[in-house]
PDB file of N, CA and C in Angstrom:
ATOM      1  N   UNK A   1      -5.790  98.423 237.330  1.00  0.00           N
ATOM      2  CA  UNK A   1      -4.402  98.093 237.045  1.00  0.00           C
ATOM      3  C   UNK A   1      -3.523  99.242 237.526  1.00  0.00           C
ATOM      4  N   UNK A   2      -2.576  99.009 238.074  1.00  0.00           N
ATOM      5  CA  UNK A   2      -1.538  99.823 238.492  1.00  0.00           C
ATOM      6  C   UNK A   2      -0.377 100.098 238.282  1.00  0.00           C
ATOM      7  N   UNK A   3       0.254 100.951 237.528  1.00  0.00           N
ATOM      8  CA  UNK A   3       1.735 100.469 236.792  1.00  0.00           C
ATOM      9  C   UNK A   3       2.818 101.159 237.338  1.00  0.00           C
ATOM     10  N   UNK A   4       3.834 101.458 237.529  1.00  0.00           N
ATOM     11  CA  UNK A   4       4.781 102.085 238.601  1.00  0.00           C
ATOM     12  C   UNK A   4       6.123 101.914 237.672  1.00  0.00           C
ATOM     13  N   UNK A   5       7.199 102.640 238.419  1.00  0.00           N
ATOM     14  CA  UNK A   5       8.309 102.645 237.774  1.00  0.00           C
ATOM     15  C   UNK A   5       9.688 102.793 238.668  1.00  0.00           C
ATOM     16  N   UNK A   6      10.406 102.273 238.787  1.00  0.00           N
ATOM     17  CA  UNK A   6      11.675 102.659 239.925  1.00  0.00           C
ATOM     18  C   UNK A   6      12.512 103.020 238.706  1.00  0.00           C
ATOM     19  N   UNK A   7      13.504 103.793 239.178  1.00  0.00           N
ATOM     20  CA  UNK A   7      14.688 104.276 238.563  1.00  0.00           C
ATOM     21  C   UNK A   7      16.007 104.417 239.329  1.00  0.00           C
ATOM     22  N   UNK A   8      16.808 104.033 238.762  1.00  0.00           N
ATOM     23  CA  UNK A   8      18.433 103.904 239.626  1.00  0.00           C
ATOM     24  C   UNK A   8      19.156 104.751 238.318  1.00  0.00           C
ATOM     25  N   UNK A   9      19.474 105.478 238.716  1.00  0.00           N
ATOM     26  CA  UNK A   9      21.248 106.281 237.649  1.00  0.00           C
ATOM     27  C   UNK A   9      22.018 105.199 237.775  1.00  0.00           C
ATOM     28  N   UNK A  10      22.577 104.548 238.851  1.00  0.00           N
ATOM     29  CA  UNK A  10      23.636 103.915 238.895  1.00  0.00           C
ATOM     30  C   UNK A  10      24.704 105.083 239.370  1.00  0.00           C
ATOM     31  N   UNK A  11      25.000 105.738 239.725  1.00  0.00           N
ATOM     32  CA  UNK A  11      26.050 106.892 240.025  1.00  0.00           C
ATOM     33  C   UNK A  11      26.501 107.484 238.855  1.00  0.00           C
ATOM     34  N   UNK A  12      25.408 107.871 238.129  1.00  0.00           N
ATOM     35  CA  UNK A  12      25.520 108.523 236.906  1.00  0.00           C
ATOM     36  C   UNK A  12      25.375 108.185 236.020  1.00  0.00           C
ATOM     37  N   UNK A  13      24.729 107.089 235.830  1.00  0.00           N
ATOM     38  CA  UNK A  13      24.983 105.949 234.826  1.00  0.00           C
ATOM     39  C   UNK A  13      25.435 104.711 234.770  1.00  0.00           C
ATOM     40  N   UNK A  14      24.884 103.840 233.786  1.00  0.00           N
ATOM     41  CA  UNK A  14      25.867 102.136 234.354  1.00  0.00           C
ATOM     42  C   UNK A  14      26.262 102.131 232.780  1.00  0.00           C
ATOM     43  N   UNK A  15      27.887 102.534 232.846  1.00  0.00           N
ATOM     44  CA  UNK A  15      28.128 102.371 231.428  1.00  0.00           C
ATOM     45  C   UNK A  15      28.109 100.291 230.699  1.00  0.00           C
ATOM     46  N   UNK A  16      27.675 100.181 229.729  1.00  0.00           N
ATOM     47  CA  UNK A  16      27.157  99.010 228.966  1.00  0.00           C
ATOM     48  C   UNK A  16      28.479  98.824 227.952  1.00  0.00           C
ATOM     49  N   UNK A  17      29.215  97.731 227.957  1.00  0.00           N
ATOM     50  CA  UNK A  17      30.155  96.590 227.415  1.00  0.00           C
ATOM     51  C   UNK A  17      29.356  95.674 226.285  1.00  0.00           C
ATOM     52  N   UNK A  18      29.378  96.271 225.117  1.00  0.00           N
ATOM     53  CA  UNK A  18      28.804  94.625 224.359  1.00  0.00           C
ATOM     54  C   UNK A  18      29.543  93.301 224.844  1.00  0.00           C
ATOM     55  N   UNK A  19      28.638  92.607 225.874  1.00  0.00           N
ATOM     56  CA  UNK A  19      28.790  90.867 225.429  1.00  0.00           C
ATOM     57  C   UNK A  19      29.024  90.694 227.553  1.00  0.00           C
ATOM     58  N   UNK A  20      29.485  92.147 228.051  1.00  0.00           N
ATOM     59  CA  UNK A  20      29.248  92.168 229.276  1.00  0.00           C
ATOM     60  C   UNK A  20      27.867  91.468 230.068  1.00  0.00           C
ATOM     61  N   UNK A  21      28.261  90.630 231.168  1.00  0.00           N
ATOM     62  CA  UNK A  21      27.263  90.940 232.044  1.00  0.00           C
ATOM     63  C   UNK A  21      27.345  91.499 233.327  1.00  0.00           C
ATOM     64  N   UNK A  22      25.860  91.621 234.105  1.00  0.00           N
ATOM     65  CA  UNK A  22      25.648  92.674 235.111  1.00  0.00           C
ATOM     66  C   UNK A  22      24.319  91.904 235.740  1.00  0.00           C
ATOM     67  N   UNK A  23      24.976  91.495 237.056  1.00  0.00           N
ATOM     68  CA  UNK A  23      23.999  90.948 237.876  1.00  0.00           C
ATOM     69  C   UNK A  23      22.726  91.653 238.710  1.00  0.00           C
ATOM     70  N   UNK A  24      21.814  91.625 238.343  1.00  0.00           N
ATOM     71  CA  UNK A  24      20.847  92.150 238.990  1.00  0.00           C
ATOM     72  C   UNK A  24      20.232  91.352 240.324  1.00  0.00           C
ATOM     73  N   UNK A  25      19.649  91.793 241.532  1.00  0.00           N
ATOM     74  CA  UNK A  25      18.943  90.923 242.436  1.00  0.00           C
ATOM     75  C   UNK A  25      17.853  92.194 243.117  1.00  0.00           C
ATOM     76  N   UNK A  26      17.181  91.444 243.997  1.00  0.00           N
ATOM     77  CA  UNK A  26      15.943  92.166 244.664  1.00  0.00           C
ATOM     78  C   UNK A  26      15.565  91.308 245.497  1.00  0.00           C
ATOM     79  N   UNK A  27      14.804  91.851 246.539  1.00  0.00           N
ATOM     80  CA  UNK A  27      13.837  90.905 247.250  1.00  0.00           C
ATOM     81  C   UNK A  27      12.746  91.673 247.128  1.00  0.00           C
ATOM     82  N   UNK A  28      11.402  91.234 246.942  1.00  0.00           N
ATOM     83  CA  UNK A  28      10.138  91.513 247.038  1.00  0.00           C
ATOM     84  C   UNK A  28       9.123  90.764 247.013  1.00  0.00           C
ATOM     85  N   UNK A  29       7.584  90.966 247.212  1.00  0.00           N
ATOM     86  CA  UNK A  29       7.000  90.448 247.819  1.00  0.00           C
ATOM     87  C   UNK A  29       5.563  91.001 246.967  1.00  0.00           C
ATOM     88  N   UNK A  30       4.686  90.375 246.855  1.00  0.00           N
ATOM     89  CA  UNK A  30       2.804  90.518 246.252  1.00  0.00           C
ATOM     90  C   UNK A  30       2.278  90.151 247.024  1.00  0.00           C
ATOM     91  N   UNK A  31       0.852  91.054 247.120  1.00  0.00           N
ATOM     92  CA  UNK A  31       0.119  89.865 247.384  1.00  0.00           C
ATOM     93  C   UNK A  31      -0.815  89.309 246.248  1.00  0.00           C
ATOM     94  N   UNK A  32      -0.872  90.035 245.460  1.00  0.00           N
ATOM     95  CA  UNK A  32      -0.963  89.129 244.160  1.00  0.00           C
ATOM     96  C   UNK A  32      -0.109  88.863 243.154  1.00  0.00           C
ATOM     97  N   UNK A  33       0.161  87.646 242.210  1.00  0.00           N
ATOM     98  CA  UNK A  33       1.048  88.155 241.180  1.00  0.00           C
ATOM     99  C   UNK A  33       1.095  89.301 240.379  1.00  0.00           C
ATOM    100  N   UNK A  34       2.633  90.044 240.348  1.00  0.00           N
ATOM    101  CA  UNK A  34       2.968  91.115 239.338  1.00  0.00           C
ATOM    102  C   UNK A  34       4.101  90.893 238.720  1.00  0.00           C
ATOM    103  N   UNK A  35       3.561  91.560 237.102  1.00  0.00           N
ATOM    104  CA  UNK A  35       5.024  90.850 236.428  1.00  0.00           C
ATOM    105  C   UNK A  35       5.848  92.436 236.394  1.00  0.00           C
ATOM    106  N   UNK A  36       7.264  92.087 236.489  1.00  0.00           N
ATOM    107  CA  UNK A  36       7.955  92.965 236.707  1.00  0.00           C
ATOM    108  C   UNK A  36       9.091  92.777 235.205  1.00  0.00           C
ATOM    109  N   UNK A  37       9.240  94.034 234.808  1.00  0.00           N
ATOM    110  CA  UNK A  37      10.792  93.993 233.928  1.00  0.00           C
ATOM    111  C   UNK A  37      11.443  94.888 234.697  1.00  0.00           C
ATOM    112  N   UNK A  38      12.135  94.537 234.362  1.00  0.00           N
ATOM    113  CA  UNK A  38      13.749  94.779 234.870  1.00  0.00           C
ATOM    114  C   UNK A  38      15.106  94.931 233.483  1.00  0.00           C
ATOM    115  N   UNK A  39      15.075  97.027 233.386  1.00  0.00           N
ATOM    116  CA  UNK A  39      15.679  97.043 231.978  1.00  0.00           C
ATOM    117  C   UNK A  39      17.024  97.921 231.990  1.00  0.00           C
ATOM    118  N   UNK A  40      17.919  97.663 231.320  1.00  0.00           N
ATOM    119  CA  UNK A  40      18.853  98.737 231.531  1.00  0.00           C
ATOM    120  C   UNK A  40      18.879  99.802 230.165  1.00  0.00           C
ATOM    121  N   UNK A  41      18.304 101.013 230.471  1.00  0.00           N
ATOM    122  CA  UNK A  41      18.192 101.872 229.115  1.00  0.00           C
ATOM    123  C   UNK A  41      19.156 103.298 229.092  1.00  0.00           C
ATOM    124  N   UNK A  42      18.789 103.377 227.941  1.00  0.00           N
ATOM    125  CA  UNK A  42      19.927 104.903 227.701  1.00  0.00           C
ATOM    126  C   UNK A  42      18.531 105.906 226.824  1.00  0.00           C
ATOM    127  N   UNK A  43      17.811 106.453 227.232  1.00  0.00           N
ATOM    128  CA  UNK A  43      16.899 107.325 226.483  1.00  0.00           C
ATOM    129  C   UNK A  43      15.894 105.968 226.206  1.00  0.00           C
ATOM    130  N   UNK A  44      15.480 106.054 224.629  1.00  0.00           N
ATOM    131  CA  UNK A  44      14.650 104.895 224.559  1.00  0.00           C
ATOM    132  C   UNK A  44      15.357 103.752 224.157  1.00  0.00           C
ATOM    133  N   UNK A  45      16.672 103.145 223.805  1.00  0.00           N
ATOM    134  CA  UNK A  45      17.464 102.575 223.955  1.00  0.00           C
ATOM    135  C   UNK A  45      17.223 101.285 224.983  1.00  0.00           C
ATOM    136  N   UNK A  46      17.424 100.434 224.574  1.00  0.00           N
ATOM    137  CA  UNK A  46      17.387  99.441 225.889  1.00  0.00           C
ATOM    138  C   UNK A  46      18.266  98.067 225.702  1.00  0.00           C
ATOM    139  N   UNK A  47      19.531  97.927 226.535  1.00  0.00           N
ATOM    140  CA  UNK A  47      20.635  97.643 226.240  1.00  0.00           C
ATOM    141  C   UNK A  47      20.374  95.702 226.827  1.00  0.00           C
ATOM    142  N   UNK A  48      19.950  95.858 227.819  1.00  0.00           N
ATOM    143  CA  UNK A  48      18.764  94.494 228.559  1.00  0.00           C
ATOM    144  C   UNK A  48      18.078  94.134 229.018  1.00  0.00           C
ATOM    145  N   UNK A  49      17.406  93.074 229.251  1.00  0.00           N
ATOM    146  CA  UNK A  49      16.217  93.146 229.710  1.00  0.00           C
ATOM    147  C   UNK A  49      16.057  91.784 230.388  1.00  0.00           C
ATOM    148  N   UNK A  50      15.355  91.215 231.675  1.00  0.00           N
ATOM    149  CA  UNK A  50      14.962  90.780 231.992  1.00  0.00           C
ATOM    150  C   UNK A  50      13.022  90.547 232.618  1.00  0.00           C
ATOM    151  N   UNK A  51      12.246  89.544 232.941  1.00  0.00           N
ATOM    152  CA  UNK A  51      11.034  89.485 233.565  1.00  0.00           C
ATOM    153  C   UNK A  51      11.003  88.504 234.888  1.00  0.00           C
ATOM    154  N   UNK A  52      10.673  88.985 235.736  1.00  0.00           N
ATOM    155  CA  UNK A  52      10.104  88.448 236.564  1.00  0.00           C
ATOM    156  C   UNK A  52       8.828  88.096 237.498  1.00  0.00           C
ATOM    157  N   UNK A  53       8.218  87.253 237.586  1.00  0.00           N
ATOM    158  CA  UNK A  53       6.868  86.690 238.158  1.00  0.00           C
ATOM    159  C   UNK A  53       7.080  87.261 239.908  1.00  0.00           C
ATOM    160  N   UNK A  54       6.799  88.012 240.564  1.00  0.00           N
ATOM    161  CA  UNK A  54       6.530  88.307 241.966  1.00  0.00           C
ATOM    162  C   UNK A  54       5.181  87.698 242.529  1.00  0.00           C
ATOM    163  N   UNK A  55       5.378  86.140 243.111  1.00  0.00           N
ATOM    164  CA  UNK A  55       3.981  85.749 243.384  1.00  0.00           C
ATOM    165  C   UNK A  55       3.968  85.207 244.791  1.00  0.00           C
ATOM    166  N   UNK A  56       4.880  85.607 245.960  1.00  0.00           N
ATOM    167  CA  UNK A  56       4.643  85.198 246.556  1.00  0.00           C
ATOM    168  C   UNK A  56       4.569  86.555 248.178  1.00  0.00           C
ATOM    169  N   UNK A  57       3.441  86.436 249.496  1.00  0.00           N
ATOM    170  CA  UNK A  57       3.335  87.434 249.944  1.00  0.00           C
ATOM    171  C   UNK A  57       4.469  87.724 251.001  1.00  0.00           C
ATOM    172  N   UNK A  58       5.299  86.983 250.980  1.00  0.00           N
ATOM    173  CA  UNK A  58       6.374  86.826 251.805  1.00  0.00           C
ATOM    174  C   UNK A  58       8.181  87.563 250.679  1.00  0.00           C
ATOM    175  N   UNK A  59       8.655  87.994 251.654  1.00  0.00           N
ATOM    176  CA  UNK A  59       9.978  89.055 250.955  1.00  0.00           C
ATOM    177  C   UNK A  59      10.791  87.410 250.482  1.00  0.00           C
ATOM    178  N   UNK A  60      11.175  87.644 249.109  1.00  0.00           N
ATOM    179  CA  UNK A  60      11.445  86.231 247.929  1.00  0.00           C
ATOM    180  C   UNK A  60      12.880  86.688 247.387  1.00  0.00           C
ATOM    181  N   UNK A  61      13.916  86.305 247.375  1.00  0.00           N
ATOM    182  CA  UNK A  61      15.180  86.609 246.672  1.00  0.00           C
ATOM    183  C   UNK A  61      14.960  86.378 244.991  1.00  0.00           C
ATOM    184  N   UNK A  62      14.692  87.242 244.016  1.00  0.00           N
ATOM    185  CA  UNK A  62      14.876  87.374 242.799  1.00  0.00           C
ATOM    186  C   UNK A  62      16.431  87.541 241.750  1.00  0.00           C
ATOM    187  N   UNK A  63      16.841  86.841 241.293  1.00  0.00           N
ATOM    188  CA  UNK A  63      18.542  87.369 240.366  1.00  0.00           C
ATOM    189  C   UNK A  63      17.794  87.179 238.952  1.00  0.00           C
ATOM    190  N   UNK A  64      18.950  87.938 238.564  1.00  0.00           N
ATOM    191  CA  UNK A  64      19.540  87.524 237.240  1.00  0.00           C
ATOM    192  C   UNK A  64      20.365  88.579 236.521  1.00  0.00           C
ATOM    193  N   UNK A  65      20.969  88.075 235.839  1.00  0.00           N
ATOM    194  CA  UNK A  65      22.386  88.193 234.953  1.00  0.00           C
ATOM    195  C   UNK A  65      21.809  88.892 233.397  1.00  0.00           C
ATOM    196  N   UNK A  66      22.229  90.122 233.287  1.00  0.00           N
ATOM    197  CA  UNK A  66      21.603  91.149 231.662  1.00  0.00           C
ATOM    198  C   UNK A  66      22.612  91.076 231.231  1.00  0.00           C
ATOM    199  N   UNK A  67      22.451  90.562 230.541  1.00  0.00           N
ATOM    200  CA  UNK A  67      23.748  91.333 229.348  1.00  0.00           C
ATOM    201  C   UNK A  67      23.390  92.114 228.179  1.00  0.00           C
ATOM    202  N   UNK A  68      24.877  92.873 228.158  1.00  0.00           N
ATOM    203  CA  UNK A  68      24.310  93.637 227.099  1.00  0.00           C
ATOM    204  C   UNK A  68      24.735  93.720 225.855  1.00  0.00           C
ATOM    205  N   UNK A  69      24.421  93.623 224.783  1.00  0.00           N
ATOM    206  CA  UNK A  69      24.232  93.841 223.516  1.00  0.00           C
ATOM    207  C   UNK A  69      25.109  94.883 222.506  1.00  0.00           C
ATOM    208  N   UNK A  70      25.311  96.328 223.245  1.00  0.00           N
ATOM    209  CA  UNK A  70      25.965  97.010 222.644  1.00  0.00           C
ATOM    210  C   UNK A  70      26.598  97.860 223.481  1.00  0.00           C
ATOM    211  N   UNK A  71      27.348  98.787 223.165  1.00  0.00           N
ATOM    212  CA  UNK A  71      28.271  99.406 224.144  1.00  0.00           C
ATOM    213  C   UNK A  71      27.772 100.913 224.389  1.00  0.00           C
ATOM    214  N   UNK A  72      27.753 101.623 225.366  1.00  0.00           N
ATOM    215  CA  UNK A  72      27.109 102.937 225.302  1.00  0.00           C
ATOM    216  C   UNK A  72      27.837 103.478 224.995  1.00  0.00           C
TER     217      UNK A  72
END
């Protein structure tokens, strides 16, 4: 098993709006299925969250829309 991690600041941060949303997208590609989250955090904090299934070996357009919960 292999587990990995990307990280974005956002340009210092992505300040969080309770009730805001914030569109996320990607393209990527497996060659086997991997499940991916996709989170927006502040320390251990985690303001949203999405999952996505990556199952196909060809580059795949992924979205979706987090919202968040509380305000940073």
């Amino acid at each position: 098993k292999e587990d990995g991690r990307i990280y974005n600041t956002g340009y210092c941060g992505i300040p969080q709006k309770a009730g805001a949303s914030y569109v996320f997208y990607m393209f990527a590609k497996a060659e086997e299925p991997k499940e991916l989250i996709v989170s927006i955090k502040e320390g251990e904090k985690t303001y949203s969250c999405t999952e996505f299934t990556v199952s196909s070996s060809e580059y795949t357009y992924y979205s979706s829309v987090l919202t968040a919960d509380e305000d940073t």
